[in-house]
Protein backbone atom coordinates (compact mmCIF):
# COMPACT_ATOMS: atom_id res chain seq x y z
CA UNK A 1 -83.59 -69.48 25.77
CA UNK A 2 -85.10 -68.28 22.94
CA UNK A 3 -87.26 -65.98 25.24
CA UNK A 4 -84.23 -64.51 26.65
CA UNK A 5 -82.33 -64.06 23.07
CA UNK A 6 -85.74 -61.72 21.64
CA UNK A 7 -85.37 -59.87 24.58
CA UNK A 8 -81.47 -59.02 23.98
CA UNK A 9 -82.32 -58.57 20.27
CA UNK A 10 -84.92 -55.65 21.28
CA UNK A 11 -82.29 -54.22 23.96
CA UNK A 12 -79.53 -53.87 21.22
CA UNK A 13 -82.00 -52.25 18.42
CA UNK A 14 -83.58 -49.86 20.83
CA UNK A 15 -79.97 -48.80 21.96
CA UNK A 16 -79.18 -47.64 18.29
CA UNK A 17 -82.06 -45.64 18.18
CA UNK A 18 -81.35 -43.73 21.02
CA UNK A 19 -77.67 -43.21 18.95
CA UNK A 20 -78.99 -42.09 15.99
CA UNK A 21 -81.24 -39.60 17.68
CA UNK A 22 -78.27 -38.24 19.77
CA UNK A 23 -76.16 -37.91 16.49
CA UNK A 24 -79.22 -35.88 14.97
CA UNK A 25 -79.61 -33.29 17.87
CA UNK A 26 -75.84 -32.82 17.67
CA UNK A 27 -75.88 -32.03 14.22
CA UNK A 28 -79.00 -29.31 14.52
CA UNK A 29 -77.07 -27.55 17.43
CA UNK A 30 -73.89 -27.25 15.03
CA UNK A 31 -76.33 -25.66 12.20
CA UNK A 32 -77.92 -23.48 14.70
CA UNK A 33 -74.97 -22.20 16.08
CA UNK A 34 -73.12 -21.56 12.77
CA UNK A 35 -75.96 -19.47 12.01
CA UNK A 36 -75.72 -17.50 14.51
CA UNK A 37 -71.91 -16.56 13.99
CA UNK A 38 -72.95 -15.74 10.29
CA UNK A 39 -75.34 -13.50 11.34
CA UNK A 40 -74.52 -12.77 14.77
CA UNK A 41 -73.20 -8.95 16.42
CA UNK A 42 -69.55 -7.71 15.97
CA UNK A 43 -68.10 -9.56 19.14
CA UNK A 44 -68.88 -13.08 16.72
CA UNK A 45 -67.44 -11.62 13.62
CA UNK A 46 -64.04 -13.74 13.01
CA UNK A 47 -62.94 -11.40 10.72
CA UNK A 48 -63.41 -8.06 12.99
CA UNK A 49 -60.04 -7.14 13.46
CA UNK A 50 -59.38 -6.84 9.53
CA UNK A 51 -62.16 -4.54 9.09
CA UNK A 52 -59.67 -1.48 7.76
CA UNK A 53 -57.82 -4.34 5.27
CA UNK A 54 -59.12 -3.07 2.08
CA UNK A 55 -60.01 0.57 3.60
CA UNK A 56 -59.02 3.61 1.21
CA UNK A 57 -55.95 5.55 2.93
CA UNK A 58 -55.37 9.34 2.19
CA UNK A 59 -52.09 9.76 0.21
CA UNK A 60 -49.30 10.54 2.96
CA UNK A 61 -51.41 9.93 5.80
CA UNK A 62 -49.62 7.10 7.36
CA UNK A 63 -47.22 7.49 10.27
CA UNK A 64 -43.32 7.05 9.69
CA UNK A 65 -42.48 4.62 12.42
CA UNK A 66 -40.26 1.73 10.70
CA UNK A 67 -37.25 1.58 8.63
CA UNK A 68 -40.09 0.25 5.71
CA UNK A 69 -41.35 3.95 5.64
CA UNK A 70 -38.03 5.22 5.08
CA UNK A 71 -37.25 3.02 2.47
CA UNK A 72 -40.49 4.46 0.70
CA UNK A 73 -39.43 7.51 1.30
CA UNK A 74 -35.96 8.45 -0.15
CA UNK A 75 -33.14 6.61 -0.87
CA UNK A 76 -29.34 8.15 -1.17
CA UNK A 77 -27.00 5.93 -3.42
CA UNK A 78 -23.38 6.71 -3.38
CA UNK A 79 -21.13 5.75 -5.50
CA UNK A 80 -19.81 2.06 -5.37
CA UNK A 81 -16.12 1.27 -4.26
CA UNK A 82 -15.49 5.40 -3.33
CA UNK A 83 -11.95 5.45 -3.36
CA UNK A 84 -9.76 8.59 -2.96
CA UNK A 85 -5.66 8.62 -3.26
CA UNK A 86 -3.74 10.77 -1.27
CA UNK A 87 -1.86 13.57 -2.77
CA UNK A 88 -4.92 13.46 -5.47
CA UNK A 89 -7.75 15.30 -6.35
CA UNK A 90 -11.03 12.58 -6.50
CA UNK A 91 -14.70 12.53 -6.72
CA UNK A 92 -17.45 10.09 -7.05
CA UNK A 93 -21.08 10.73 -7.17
CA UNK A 94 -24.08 10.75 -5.37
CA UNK A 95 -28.12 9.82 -6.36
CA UNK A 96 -30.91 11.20 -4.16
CA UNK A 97 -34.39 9.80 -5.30
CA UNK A 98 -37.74 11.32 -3.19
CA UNK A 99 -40.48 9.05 -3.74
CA UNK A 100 -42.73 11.92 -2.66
CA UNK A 101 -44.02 14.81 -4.54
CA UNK A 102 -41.53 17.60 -3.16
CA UNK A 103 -40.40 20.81 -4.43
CA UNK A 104 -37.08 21.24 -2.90
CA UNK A 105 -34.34 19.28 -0.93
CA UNK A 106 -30.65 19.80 0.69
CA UNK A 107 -27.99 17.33 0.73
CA UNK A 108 -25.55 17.57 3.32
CA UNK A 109 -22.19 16.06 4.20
CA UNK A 110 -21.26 15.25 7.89
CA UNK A 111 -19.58 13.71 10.56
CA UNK A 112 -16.22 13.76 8.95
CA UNK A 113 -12.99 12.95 11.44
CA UNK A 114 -11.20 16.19 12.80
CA UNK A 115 -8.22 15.76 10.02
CA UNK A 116 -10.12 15.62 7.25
CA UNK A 117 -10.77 19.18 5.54
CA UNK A 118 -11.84 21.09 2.24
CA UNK A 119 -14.68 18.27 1.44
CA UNK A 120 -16.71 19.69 -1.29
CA UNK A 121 -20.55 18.64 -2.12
CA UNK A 122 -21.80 19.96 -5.16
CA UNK A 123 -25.32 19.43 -7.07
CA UNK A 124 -24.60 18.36 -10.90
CA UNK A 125 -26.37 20.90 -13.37
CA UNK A 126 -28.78 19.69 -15.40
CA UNK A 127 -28.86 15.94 -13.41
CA UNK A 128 -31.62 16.22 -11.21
CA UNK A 129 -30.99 14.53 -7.96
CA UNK A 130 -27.12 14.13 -8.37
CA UNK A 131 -24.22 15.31 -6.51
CA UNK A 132 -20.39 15.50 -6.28
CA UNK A 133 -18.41 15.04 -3.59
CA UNK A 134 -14.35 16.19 -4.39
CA UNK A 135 -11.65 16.20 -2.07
CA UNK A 136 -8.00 16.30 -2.06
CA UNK A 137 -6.28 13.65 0.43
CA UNK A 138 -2.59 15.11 1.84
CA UNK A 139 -0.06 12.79 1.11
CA UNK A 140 0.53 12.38 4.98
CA UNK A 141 -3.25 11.16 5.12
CA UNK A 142 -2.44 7.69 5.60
CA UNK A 143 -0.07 5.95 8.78
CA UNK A 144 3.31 5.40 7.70
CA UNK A 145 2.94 1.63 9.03
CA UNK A 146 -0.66 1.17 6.70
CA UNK A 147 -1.27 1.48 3.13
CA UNK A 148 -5.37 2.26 3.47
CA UNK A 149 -7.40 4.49 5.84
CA UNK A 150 -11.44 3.98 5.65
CA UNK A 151 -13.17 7.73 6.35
CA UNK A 152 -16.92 7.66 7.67
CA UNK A 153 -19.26 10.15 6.88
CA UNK A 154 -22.85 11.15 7.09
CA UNK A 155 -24.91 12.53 4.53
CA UNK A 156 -28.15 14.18 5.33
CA UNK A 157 -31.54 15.13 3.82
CA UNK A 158 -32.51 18.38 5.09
CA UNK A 159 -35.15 21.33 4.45
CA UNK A 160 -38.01 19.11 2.04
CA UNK A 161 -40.05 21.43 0.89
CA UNK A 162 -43.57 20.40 -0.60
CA UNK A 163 -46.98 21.87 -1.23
CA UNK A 164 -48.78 18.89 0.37
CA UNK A 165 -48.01 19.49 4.32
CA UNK A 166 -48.28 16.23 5.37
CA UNK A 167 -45.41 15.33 2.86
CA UNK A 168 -43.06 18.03 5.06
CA UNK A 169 -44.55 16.57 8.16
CA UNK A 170 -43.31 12.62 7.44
CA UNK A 171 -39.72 13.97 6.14
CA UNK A 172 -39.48 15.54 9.44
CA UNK A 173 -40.72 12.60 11.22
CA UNK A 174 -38.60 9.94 9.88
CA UNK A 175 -34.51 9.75 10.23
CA UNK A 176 -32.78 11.71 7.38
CA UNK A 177 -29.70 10.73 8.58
CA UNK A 178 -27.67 7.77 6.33
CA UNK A 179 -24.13 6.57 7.35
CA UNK A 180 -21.31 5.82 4.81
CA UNK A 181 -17.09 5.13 4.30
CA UNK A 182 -14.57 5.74 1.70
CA UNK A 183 -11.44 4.30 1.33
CA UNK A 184 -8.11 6.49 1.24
CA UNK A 185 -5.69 4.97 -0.70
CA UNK A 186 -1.65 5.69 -1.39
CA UNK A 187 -1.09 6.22 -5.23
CA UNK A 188 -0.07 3.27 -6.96
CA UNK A 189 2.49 5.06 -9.21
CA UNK A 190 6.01 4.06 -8.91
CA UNK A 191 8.98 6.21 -8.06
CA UNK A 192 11.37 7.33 -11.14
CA UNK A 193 14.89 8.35 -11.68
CA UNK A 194 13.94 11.56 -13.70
CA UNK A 195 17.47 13.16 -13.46
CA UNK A 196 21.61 12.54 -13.37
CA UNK A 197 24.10 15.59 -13.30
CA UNK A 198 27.47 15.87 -12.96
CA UNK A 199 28.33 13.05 -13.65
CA UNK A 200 30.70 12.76 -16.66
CA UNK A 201 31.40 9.10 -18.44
CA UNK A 202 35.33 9.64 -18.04
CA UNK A 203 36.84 10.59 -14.29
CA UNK A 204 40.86 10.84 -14.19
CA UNK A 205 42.44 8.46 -11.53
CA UNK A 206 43.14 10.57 -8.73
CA UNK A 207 39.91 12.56 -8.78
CA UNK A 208 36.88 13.17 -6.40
CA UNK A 209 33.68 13.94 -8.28
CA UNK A 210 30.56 14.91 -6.54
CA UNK A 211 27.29 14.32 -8.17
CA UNK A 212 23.76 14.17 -7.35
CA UNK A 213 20.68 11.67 -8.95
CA UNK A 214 16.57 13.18 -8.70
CA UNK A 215 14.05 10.89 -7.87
CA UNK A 216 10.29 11.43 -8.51
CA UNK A 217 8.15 9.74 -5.76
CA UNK A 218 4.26 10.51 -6.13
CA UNK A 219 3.58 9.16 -2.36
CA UNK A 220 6.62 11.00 -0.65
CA UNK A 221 6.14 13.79 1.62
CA UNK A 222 8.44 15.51 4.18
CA UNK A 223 9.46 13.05 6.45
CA UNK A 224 8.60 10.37 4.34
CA UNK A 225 11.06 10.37 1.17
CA UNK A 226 12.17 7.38 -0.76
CA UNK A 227 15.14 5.46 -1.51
CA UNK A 228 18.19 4.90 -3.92
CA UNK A 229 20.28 2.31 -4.24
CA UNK A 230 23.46 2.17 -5.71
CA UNK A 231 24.95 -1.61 -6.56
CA UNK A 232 26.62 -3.65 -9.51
CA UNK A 233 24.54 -7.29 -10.32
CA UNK A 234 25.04 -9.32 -13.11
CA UNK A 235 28.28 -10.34 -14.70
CA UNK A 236 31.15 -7.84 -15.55
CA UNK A 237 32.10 -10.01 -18.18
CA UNK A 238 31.42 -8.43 -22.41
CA UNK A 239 32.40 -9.57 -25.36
CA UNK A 240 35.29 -5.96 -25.06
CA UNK A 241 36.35 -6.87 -21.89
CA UNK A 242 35.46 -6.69 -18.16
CA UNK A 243 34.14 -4.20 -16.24
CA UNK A 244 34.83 -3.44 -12.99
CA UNK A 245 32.36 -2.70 -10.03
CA UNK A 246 31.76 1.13 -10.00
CA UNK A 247 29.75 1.18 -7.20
CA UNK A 248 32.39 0.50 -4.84
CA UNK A 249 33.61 4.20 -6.07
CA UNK A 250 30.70 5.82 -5.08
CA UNK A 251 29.25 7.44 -1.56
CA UNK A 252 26.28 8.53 -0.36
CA UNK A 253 27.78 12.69 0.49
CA UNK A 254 23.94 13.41 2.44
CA UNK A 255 20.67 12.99 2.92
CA UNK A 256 17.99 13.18 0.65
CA UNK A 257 16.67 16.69 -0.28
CA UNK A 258 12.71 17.28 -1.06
CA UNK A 259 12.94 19.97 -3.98
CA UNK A 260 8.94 19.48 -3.33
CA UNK A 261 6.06 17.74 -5.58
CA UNK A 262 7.61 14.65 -4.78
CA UNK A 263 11.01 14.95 -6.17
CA UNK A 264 13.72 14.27 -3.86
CA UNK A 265 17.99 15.09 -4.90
CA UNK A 266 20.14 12.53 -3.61
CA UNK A 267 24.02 13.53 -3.49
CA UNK A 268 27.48 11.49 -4.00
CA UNK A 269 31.19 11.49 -4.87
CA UNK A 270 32.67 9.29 -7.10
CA UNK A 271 35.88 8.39 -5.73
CA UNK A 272 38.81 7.67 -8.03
CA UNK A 273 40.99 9.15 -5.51
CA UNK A 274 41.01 7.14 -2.19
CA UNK A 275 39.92 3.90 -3.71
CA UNK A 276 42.33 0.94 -6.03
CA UNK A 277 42.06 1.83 -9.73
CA UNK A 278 42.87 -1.83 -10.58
CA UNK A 279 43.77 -3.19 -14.20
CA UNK A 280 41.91 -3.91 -16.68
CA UNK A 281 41.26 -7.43 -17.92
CA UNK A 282 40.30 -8.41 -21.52
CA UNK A 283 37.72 -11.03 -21.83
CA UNK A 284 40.02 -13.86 -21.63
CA UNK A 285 40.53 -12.17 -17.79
CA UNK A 286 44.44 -11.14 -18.85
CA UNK A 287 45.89 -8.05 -18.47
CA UNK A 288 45.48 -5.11 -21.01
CA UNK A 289 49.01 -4.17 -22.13
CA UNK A 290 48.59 -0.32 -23.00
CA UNK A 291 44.85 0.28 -21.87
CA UNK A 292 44.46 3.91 -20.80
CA UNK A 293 40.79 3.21 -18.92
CA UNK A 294 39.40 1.11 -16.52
CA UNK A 295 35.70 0.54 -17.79
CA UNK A 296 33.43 0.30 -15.10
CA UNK A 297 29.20 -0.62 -14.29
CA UNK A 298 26.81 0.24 -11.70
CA UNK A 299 23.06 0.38 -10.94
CA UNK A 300 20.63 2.12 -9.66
CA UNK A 301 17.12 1.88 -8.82
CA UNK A 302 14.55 3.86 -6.21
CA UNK A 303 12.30 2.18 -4.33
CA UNK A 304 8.94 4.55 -3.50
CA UNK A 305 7.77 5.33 0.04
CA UNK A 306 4.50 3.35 -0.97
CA UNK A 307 6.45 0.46 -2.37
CA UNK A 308 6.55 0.64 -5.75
CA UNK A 309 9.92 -0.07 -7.24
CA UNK A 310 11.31 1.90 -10.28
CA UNK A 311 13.39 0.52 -13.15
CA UNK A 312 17.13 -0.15 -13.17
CA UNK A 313 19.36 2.81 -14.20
CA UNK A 314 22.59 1.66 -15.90
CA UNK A 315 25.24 3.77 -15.48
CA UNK A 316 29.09 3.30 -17.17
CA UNK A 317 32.09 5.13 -16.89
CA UNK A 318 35.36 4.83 -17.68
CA UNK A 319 38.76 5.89 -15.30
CA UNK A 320 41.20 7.42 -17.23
CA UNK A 321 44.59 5.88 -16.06
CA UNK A 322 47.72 8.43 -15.00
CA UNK A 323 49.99 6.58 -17.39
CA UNK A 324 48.76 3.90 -20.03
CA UNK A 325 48.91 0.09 -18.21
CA UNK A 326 51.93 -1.87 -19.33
CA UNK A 327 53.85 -4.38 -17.92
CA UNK A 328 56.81 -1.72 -16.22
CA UNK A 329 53.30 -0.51 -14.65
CA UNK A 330 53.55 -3.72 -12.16
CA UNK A 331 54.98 -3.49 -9.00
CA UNK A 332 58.51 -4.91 -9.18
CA UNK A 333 59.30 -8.05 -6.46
CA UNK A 334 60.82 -7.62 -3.99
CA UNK A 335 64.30 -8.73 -3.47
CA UNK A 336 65.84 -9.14 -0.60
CA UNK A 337 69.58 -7.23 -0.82
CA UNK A 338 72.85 -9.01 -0.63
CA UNK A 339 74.19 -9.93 2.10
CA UNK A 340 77.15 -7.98 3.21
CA UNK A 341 80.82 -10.26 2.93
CA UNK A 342 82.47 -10.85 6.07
CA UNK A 343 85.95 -9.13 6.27
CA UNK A 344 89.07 -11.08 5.96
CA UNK A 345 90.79 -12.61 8.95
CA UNK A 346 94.27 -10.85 9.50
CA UNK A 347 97.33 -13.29 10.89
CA UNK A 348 99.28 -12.01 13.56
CA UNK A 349 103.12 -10.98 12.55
CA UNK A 350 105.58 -14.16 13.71
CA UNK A 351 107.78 -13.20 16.91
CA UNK A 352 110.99 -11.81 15.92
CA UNK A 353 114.34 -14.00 17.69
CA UNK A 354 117.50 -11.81 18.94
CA UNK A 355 120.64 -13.38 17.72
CA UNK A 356 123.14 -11.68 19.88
CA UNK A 357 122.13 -13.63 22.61
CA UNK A 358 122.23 -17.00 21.14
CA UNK A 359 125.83 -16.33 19.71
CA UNK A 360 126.78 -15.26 22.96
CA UNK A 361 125.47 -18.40 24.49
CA UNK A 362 127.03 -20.15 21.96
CA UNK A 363 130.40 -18.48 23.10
CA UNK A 364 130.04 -19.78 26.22
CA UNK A 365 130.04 -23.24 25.76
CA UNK A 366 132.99 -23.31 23.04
């Protein structure tokens, strides 16, 4: 036994031996071949492919082939929120910056829809780099049924000019070409009742008065005019007495007329002719004895093709009665005549007797 155990001891220790040397030889051929990638030919070299990392580049040498390059290049800046109103004259501004050594550029405006017209681009004096863009929007710019229109446009970088002519060469091989919008807008001014004539404060009963009421609208146009309304709100009640509703005396006579620049004439009668003058009431709501007027109110306001809204125009006048109100002035009831009397009944004359034949009968029998 013990024999047999020395024998497995010796197996055991000469196994680990034959480990250690297979652990050594593995380790030399890792040495031996790091060495050789160290100092081996190009094909070995892990870091090959990077050999132009740190290489010196000419100035302007490099191709334009991405969006990166462009963005090196130039950069146009418009102005933010461009907004122009229609029936106004606007601008906004525009920054070129060339991040090249050039000694000229162009800036130019295209791509503009069919309708739009008279677009000006202008370079600011004495602001390198800056430009102005002015235009004035027609009122009719914008649908009827919208209240904003968005206008795309193009604005190009043309002609660079340089000394260097591999600077000319990259503006020429890179896009130029930058896409933009503005906003058209309608004004947000609000319509006004600028004029009133012919209109006196006192109208005698009886009478048909024509008059006419101009409205300003800054977003009208032909074809597209605002409107005026004519109406009584509020109590008629004052501390002097009521008033009645004057609007139901007036009529539109016609359609709107555009004097032009936004100013419209509106025409109507005042009616005191085929409409009831009725009485006027004291505050109490009793009858006036001896008023010679009727005191009426109305209103009026415009409301803008664009929506705005003016303010209310108050408007009183007074109806100047035929004869002063008193209380003969109310219509009398009506009674119902008399009925006519009946005639008297006549009684027919009693039927006259002859004597001389009674006294003859009378004979007889004696």
């Amino acid at each position: 036994m013990r024999t047999i155990s020395e024998a497995a001891r010796v197996t055991s220790l000469l196994d680990r031996t034959h480990q250690k040397k297979s652990l050594v030889l593995t380790l030399a051929g890792l040495s031996l071949l790091a060495g050789l990638v160290g100092c081996g030919g190009v094909s070995s070299d892990p870091t090959s492919e990077y050999a132009d990392l740190n290489a010196a580049v000419p100035p302007h040498q490099e191709k334009a082939r991405t969006q990166a390059v462009i963005d090196r290049s130039y950069v146009i800046e418009p102005e933010r929120d461009a907004t122009f109103i229609a029936g106004e004259t606007n601008s906004f501004k525009v920054r070129v910056r060339v991040f090249f050594p050039v000694d000229s550029y162009e800036l130019r405006i295209n791509g503009l829809p069919q309708d739009v017209a008279g677009v000006a681009l202008q370079k600011v004096p004495n602001e390198a780099g800056s430009y102005i863009v002015t235009w004035s929007a027609p009122k009719d710019f914008i649908p009827s049924d919208r209240s904003e229109r968005q206008v795309n446009y193009r604005l190009e970088l043309a002609d660079v000019r340089a000394q260097d002519p591999s600077v000319e060469q990259l503006f020429r091989s890179i896009n130029r070409v930058q896409e933009f919008s503005f906003a058209v807008r309608r004004t947000g001014k609000t319509p006004m009742i600028v004029n009133m004539s012919a209109l006196p404060t006192e109208i005698a009963q009886g009478q048909m008065v024509p008059f006419t009421v101009d409205v300003a609208d800054p977003a009208s146009y032909d074809g597209f005019s605002p409107r005026l309304d004519v109406y009584f709100q509020g109590t008629n009640r004052t501390e002097s007495g009521y008033e009645a509703n004057g609007a139901t005396y007036v009529r539109h006579e016609s359609t709107p007329k555009h004097l032009g620049n936004g100013i419209w004439r509106f025409s109507f009668v005042f009616d005191a002719k085929n409409n009831d003058v009725g009485a006027q009431l004291d505050r109490d709501g009793k009858r006036v004895e001896g008023a010679t007027h009727l005191r009426t109110r109305m209103l009026m306001k415009a409301y803008g093709s664009s929506g705005g809204v003016s303010g209310e125009k108050l408007i009183l006048t007074k109806i100047a009665y035929e004869k002063p109100q008193t209380a003969s002035n109310k219509p009398e009831a009506c009674v119902a005549p008399a009925a006519p009397k009946a005639p008297a009944k006549t009684t027919a004359p009693a039927a006259k007797t002859n004597p001389k034949p009674a006294a003859a009968a009378g004979a007889k029998k004696a």
